[in-house]
PDB file of N, CA and C in Angstrom:
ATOM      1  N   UNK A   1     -15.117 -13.328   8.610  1.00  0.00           N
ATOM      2  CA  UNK A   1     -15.230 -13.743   9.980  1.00  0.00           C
ATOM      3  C   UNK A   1     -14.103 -13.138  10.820  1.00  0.00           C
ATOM      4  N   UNK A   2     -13.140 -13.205  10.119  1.00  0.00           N
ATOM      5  CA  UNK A   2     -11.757 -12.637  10.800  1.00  0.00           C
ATOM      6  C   UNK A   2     -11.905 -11.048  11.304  1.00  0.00           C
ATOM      7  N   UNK A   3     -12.009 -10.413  10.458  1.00  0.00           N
ATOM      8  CA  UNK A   3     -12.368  -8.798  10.604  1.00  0.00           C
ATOM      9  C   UNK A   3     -13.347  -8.642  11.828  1.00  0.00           C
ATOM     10  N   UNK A   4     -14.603  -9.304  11.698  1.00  0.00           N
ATOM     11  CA  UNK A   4     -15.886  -9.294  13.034  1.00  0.00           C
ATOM     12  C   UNK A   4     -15.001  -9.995  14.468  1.00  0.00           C
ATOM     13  N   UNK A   5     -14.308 -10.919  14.180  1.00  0.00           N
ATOM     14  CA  UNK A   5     -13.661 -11.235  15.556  1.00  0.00           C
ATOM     15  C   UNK A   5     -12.382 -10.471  15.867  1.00  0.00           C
ATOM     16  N   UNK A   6     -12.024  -9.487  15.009  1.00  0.00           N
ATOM     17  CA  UNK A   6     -10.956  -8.433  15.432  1.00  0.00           C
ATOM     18  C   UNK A   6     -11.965  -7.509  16.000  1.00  0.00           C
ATOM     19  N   UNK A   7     -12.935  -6.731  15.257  1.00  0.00           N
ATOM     20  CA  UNK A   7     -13.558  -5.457  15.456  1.00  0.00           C
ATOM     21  C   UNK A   7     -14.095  -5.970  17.463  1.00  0.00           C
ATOM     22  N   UNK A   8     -14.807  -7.187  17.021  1.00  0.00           N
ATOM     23  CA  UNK A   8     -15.201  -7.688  18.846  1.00  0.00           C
ATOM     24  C   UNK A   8     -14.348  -7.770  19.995  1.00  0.00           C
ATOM     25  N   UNK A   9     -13.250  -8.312  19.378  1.00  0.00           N
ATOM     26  CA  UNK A   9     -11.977  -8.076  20.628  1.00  0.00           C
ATOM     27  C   UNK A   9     -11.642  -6.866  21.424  1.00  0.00           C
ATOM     28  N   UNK A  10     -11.353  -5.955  19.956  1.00  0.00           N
ATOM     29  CA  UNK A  10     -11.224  -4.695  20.203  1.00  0.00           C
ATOM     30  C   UNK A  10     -12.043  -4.099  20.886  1.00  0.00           C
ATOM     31  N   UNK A  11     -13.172  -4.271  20.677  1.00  0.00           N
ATOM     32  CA  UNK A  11     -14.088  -3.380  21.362  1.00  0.00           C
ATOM     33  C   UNK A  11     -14.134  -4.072  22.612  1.00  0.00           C
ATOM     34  N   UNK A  12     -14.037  -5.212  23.146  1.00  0.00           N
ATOM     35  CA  UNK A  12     -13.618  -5.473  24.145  1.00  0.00           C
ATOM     36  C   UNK A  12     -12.333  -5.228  24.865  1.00  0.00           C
ATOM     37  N   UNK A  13     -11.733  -4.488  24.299  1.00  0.00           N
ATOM     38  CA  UNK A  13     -10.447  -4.335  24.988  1.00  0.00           C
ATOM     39  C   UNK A  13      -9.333  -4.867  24.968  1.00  0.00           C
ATOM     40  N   UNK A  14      -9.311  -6.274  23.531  1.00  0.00           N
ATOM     41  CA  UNK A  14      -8.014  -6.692  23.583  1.00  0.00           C
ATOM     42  C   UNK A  14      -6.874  -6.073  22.870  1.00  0.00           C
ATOM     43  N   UNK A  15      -5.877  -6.458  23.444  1.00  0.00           N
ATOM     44  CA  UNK A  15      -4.400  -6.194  22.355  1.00  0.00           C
ATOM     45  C   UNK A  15      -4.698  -7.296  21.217  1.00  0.00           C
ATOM     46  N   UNK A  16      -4.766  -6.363  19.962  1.00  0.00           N
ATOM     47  CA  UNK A  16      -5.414  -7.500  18.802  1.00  0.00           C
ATOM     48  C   UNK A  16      -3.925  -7.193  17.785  1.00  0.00           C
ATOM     49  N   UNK A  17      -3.144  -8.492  17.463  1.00  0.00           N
ATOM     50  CA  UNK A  17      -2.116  -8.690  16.329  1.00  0.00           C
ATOM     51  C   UNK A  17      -2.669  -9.156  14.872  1.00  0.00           C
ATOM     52  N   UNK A  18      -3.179  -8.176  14.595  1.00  0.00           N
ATOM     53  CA  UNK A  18      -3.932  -9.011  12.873  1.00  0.00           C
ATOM     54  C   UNK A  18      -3.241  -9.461  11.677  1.00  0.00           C
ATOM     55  N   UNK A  19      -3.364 -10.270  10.964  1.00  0.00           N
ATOM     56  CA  UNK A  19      -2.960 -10.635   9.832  1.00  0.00           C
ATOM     57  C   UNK A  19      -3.467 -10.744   8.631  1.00  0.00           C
ATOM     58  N   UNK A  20      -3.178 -10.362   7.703  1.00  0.00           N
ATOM     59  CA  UNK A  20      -3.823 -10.636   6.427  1.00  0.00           C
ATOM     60  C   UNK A  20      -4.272 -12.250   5.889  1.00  0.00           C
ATOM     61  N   UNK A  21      -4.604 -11.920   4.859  1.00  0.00           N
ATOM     62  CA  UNK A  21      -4.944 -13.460   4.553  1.00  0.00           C
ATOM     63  C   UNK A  21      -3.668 -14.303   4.265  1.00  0.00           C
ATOM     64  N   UNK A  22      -3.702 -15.412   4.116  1.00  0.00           N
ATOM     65  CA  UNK A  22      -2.595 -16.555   4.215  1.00  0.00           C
ATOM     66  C   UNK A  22      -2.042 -16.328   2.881  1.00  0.00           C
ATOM     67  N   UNK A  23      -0.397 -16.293   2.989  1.00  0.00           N
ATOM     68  CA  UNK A  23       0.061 -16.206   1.592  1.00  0.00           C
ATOM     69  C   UNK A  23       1.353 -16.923   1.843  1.00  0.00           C
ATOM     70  N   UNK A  24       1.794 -16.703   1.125  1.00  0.00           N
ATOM     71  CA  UNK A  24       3.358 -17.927   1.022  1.00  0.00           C
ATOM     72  C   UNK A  24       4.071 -18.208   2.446  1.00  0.00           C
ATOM     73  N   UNK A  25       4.232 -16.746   2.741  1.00  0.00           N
ATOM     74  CA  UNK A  25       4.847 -16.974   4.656  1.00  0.00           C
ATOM     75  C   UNK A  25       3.782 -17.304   5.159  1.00  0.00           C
ATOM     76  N   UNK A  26       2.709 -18.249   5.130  1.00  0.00           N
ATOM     77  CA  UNK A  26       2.475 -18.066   6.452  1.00  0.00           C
ATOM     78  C   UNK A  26       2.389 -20.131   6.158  1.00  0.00           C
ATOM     79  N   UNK A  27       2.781 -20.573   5.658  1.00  0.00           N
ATOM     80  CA  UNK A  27       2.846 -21.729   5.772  1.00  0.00           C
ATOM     81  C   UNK A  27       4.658 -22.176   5.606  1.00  0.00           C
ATOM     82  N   UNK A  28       5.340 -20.826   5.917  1.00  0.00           N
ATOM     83  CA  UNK A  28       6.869 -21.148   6.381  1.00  0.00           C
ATOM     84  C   UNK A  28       6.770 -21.283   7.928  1.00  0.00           C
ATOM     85  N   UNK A  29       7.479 -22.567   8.564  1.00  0.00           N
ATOM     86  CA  UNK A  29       7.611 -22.236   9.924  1.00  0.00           C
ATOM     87  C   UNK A  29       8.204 -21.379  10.422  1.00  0.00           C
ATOM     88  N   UNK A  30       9.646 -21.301  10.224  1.00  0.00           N
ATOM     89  CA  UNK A  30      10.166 -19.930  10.791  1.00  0.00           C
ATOM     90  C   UNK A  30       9.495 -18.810  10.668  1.00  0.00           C
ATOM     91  N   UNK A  31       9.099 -18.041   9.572  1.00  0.00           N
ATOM     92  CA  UNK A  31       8.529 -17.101   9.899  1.00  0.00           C
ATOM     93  C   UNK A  31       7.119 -16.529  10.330  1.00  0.00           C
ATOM     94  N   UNK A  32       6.180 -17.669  10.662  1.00  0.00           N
ATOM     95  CA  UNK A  32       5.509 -17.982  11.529  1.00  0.00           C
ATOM     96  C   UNK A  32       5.943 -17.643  13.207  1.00  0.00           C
ATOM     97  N   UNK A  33       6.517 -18.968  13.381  1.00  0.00           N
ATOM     98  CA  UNK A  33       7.419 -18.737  14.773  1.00  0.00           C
ATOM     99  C   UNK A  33       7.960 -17.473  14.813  1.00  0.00           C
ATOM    100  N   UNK A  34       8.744 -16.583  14.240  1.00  0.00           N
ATOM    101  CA  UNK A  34       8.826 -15.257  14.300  1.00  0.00           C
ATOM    102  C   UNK A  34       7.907 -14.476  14.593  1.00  0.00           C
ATOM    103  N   UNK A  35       6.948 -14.375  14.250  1.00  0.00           N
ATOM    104  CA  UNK A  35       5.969 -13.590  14.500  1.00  0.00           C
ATOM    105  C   UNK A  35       5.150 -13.667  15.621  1.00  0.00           C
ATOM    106  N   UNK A  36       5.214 -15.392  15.905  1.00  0.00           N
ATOM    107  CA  UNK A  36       4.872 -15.691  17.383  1.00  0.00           C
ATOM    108  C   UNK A  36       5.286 -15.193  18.555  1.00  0.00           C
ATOM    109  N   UNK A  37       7.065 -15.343  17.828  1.00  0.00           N
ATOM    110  CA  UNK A  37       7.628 -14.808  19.048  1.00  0.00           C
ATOM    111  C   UNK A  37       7.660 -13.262  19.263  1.00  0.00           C
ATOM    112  N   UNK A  38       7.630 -12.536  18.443  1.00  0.00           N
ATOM    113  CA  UNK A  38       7.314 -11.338  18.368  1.00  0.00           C
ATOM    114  C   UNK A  38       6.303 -10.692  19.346  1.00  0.00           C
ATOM    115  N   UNK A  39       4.927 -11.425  18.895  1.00  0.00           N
ATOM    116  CA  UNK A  39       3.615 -10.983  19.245  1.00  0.00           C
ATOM    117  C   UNK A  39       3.535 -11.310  20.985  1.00  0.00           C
ATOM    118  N   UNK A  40       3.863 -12.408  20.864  1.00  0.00           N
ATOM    119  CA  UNK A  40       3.439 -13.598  22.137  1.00  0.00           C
ATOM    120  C   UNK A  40       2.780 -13.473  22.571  1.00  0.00           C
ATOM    121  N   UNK A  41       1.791 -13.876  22.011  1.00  0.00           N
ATOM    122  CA  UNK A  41       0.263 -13.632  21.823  1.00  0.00           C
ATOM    123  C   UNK A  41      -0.140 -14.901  23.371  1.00  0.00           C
ATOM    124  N   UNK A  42      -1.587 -14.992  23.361  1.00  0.00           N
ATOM    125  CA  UNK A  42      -1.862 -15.448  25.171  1.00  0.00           C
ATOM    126  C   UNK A  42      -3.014 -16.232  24.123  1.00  0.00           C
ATOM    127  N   UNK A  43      -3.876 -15.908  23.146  1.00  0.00           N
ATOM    128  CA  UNK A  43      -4.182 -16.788  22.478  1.00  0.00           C
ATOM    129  C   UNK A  43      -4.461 -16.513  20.690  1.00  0.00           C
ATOM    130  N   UNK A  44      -4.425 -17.262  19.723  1.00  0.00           N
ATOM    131  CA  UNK A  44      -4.129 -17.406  18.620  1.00  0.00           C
ATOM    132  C   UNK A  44      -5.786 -18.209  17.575  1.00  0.00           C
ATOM    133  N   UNK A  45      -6.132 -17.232  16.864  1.00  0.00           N
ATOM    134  CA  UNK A  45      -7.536 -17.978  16.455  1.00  0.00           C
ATOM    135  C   UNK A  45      -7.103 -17.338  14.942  1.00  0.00           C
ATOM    136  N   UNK A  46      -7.492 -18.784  14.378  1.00  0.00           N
ATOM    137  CA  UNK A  46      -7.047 -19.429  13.053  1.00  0.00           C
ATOM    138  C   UNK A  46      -8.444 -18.837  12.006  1.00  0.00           C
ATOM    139  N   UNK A  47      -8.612 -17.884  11.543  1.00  0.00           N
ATOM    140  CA  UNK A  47     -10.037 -18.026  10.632  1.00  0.00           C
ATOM    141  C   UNK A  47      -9.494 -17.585   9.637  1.00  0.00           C
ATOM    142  N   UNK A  48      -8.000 -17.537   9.086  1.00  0.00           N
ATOM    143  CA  UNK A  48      -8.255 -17.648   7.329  1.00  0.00           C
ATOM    144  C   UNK A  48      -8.510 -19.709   6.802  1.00  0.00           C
ATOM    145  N   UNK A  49      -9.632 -19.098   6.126  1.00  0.00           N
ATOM    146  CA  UNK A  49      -9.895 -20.260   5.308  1.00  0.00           C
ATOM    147  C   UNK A  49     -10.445 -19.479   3.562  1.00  0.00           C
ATOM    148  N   UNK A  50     -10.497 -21.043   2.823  1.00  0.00           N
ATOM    149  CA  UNK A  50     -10.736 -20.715   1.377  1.00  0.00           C
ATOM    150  C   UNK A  50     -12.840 -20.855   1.413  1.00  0.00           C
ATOM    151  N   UNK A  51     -13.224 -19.756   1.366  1.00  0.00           N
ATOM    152  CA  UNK A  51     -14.452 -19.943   1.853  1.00  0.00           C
ATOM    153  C   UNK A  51     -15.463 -19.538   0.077  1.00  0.00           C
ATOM    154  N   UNK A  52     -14.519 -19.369  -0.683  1.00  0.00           N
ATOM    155  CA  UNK A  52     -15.717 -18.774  -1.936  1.00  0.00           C
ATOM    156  C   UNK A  52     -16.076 -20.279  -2.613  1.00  0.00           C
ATOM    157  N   UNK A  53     -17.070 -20.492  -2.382  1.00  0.00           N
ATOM    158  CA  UNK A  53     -17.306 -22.790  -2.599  1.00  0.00           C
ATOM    159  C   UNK A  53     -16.843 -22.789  -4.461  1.00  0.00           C
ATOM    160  N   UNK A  54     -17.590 -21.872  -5.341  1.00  0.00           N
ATOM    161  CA  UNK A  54     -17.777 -22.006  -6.581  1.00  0.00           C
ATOM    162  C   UNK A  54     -16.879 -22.033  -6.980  1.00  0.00           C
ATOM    163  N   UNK A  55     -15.353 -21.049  -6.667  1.00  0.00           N
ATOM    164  CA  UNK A  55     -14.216 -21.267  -6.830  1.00  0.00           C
ATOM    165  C   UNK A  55     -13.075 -22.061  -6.289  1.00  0.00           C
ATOM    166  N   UNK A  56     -13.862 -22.862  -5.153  1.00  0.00           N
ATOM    167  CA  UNK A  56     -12.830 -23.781  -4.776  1.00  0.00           C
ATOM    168  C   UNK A  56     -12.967 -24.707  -5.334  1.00  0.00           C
ATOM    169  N   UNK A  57     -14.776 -25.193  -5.712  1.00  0.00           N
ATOM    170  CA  UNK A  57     -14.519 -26.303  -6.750  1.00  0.00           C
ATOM    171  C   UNK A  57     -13.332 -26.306  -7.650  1.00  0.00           C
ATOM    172  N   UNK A  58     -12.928 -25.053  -7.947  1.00  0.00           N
ATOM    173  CA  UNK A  58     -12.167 -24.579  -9.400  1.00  0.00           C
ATOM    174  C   UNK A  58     -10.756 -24.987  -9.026  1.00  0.00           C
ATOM    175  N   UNK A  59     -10.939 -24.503  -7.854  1.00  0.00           N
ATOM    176  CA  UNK A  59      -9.301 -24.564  -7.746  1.00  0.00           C
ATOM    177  C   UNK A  59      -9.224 -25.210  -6.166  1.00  0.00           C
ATOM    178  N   UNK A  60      -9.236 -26.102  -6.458  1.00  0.00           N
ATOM    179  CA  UNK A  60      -8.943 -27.430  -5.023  1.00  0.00           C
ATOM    180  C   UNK A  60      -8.024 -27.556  -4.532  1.00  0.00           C
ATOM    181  N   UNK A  61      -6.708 -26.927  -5.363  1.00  0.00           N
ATOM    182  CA  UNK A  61      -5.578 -27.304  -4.553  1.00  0.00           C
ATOM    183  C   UNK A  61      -5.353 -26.192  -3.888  1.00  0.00           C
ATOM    184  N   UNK A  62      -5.521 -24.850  -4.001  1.00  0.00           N
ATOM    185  CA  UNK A  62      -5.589 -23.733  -3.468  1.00  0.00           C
ATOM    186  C   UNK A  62      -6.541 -24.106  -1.918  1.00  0.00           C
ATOM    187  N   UNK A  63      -7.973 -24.755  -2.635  1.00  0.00           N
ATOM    188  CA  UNK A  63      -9.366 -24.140  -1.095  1.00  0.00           C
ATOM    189  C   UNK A  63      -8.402 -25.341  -0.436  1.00  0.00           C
ATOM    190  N   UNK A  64      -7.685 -26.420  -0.931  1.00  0.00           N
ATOM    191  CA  UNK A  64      -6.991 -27.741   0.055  1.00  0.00           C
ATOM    192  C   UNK A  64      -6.020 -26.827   0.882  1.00  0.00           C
ATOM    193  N   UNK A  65      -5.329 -26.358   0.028  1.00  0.00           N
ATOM    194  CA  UNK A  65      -3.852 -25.642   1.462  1.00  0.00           C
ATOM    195  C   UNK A  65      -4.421 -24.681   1.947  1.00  0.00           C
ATOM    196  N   UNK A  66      -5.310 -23.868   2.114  1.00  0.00           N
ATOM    197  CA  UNK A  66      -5.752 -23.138   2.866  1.00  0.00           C
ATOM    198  C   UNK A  66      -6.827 -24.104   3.918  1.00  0.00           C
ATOM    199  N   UNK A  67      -7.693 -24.802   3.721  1.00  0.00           N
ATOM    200  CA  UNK A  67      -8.319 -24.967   4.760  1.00  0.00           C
ATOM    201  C   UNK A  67      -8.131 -26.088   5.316  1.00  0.00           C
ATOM    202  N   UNK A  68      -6.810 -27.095   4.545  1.00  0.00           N
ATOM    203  CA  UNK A  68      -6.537 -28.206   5.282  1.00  0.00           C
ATOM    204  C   UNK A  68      -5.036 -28.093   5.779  1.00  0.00           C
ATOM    205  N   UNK A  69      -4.280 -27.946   5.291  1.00  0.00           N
ATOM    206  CA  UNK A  69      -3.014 -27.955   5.691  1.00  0.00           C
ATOM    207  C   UNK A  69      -2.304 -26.819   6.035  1.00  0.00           C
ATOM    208  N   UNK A  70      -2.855 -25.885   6.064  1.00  0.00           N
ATOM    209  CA  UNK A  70      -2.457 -24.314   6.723  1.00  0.00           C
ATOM    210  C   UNK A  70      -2.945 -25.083   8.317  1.00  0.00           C
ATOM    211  N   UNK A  71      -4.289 -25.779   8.726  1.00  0.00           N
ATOM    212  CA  UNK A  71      -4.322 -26.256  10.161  1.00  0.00           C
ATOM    213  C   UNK A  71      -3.418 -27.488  10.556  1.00  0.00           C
ATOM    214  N   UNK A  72      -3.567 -28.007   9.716  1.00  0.00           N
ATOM    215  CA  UNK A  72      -2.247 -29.316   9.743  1.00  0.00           C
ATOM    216  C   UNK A  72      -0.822 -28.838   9.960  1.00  0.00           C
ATOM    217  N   UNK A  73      -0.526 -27.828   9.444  1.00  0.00           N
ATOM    218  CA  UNK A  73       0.809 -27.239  10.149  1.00  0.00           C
ATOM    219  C   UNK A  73       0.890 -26.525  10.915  1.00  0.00           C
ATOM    220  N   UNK A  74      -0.190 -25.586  11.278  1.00  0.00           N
ATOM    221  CA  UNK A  74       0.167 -24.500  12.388  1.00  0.00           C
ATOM    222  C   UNK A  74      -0.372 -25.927  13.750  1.00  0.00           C
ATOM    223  N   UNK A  75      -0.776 -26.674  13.687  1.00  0.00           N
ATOM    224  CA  UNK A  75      -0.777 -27.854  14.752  1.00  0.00           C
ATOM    225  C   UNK A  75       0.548 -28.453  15.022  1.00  0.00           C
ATOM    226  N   UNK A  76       1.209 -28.207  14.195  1.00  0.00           N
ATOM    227  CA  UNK A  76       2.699 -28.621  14.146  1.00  0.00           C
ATOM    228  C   UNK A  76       3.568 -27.741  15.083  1.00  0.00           C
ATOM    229  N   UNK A  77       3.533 -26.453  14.721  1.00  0.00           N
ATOM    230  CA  UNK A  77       3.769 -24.996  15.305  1.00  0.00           C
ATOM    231  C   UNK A  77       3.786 -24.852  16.752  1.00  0.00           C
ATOM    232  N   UNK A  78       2.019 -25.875  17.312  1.00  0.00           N
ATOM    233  CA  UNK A  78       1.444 -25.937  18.292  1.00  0.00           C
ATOM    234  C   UNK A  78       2.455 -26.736  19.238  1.00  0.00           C
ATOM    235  N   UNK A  79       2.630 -28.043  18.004  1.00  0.00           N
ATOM    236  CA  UNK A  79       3.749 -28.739  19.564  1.00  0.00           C
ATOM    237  C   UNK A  79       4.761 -28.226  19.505  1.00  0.00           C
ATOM    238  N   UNK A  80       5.584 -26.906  19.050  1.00  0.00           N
ATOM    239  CA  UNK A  80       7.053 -26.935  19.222  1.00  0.00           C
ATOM    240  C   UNK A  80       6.541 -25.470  20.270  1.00  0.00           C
ATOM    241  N   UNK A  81       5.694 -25.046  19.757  1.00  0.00           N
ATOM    242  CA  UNK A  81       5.608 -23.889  20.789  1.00  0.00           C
ATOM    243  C   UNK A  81       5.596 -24.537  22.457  1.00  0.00           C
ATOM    244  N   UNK A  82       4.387 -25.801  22.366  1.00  0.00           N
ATOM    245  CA  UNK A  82       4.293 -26.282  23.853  1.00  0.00           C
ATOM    246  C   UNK A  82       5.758 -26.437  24.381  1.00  0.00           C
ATOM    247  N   UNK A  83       7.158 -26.625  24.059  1.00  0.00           N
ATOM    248  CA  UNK A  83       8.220 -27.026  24.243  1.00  0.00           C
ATOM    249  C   UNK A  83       8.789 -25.981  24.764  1.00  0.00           C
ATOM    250  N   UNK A  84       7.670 -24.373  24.538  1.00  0.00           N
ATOM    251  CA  UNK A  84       8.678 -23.611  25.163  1.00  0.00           C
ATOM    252  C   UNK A  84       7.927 -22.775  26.082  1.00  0.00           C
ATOM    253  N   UNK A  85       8.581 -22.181  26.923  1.00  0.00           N
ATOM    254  CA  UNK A  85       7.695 -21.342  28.368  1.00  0.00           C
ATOM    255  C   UNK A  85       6.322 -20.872  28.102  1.00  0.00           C
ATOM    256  N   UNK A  86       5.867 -20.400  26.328  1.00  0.00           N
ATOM    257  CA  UNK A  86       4.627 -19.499  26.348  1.00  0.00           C
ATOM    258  C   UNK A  86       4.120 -20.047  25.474  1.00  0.00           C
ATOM    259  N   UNK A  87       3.111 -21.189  25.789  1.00  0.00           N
ATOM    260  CA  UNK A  87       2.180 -21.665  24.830  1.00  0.00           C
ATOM    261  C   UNK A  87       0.574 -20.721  24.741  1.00  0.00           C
ATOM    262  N   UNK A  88       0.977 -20.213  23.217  1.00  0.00           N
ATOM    263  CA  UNK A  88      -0.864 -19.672  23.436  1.00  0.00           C
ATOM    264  C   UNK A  88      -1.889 -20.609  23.489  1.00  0.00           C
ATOM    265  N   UNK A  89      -3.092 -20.702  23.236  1.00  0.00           N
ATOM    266  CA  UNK A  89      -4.171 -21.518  23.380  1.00  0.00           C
ATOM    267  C   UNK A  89      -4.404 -20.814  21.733  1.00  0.00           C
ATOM    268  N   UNK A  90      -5.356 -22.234  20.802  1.00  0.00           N
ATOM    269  CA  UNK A  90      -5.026 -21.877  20.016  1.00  0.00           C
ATOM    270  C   UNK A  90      -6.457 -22.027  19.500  1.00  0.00           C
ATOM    271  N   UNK A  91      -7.428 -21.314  18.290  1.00  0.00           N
ATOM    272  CA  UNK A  91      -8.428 -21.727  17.440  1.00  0.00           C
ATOM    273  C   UNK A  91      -7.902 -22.016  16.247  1.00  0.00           C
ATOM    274  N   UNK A  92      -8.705 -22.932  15.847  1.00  0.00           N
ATOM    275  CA  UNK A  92      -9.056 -22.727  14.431  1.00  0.00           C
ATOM    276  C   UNK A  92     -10.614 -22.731  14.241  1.00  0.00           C
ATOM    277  N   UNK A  93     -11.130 -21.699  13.863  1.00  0.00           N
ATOM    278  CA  UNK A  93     -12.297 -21.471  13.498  1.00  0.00           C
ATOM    279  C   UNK A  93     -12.883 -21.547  12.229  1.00  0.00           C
TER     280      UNK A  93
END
């Protein structure tokens, strides 16, 4: 999903900051916020999730921090960013 809503932006004309899939940094705040501040992005859409079902049965605690608490913290992210001059608008898709 991520890749089709980069390729669409783009072709619409946005400045697109992509990321790979979610791995150890990206459920550090600081270096999150780094990258925020880096990018300063105008808006921010969330589509890594753990989407293969057969293997999440398998491994639950993995499809859990990816599709529950990777949004549970970057919501966290959300209020410290509001605290400062450039809040993006944010998805999770």
């Amino acid at each position: 999903m991520g890749q089709a809503l980069v390729r669409g932006l783009e072709k619409d004309n946005w400045d697109v900051a992509k990321t790979s899939r979610p791995d150890a940094r990206a459920f550090d705040a600081g270096t999150m916020a780094a990258f925020l501040d880096d990018v300063e992005p105008d808006v921010v859409f969330n589509t890594w999730a753990y989407t293969q079902v057969d293997k999440a049965e398998d491994e639950p605690v993995d499809a859990r921090r990816i599709n529950v608490v990777l949004p549970a913290t970057s919501t966290s992210w959300i209020v410290l960013l509001a605290m400062s001059a450039s809040t993006p608008i944010w998805f999770h898709i």
